[in-house]
Protein backbone atom coordinates (compact mmCIF):
# COMPACT_ATOMS: atom_id res chain seq x y z
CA UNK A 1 66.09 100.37 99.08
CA UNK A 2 66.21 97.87 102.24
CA UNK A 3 64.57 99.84 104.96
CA UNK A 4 66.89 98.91 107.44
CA UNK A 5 70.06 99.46 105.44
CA UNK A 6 68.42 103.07 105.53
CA UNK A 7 67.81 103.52 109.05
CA UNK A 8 71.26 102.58 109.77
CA UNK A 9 72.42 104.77 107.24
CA UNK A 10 70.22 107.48 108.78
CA UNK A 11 71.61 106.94 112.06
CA UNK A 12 74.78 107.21 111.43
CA UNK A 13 74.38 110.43 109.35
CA UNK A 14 72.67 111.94 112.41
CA UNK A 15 75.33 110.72 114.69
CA UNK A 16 77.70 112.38 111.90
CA UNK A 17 76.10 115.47 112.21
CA UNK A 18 76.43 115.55 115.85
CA UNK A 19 79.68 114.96 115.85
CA UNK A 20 80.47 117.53 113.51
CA UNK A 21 78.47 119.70 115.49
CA UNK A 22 79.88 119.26 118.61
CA UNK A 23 83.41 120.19 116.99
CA UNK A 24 82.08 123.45 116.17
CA UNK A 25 80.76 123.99 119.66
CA UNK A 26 84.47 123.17 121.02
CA UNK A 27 85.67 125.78 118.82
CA UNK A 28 83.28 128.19 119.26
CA UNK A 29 83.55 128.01 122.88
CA UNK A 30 87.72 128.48 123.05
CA UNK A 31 88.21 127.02 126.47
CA UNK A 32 89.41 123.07 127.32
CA UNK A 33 87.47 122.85 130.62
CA UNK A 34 83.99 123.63 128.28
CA UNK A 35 85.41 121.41 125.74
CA UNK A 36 85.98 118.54 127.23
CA UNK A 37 82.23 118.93 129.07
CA UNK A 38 80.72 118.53 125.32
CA UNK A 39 83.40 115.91 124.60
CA UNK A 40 81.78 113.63 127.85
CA UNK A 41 78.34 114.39 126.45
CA UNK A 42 79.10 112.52 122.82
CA UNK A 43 80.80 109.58 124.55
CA UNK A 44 77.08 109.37 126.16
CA UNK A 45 76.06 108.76 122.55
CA UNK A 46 78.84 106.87 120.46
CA UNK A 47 77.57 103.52 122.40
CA UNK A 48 73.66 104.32 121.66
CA UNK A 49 74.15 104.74 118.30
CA UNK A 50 76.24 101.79 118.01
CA UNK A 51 73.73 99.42 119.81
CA UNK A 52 71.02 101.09 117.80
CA UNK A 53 72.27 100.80 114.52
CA UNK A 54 73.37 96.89 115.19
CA UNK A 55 69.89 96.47 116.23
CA UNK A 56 68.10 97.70 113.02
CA UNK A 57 70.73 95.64 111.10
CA UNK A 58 69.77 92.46 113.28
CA UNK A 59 66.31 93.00 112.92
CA UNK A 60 66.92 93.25 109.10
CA UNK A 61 68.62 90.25 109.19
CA UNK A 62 66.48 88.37 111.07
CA UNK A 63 63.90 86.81 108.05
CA UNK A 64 67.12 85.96 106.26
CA UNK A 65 69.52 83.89 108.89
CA UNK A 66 68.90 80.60 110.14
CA UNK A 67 68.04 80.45 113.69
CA UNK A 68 71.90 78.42 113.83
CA UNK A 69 73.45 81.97 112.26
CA UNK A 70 71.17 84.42 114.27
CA UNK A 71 72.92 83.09 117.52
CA UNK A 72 76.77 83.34 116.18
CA UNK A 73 75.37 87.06 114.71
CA UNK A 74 74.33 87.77 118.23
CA UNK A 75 77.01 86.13 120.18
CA UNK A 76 79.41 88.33 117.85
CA UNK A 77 77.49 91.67 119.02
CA UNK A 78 77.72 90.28 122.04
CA UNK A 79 81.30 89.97 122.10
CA UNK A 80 81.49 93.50 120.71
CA UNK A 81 79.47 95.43 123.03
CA UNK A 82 81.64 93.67 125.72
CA UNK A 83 84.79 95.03 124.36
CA UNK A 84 83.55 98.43 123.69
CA UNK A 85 81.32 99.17 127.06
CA UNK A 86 83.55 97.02 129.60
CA UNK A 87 86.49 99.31 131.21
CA UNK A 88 90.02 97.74 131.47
């Protein structure tokens, strides 16, 4: 198995996992105000695990693009991040 198709995959189950957890926490604690605290602590992670797991993949990647098709790769993450960390 491609080691960095597995540390994505690892990633993302652990991000899974969190998320999951955190649902359970909301629950558990019954109340919005303590809800939506946990809820501001996973938008903390959504990004990192996002900019992590495109990393691995890039790295991965890397031995098997041309130099050409590693810049459109990275202009496209680029492009990405941008739209997903930049407020309207």
């Amino acid at each position: 198995m491609d080691k960095s198709a597995l540390g994505m995959a690892v990633l993302r189950m652990l991000s899974g996992s969190l998320e999951l957890t955190a649902a359970i926490v909301m629950i558990r604690l019954n109340s919005v105000e303590k809800a939506l605290i946990v809820n501001s602590m996973l938008a903390l992670a959504g990004p990192l695990v996002l900019i992590s797991t495109m990393a691995i993949g890039l790295v991965g990647l890397s031995d098997k693009l041309s130099p050409a098709r590693l810049i459109w790769v990275l202009a496209g993450v680029g492009c990405i991040l941008i739209g997903v960390l930049r407020k309207a």
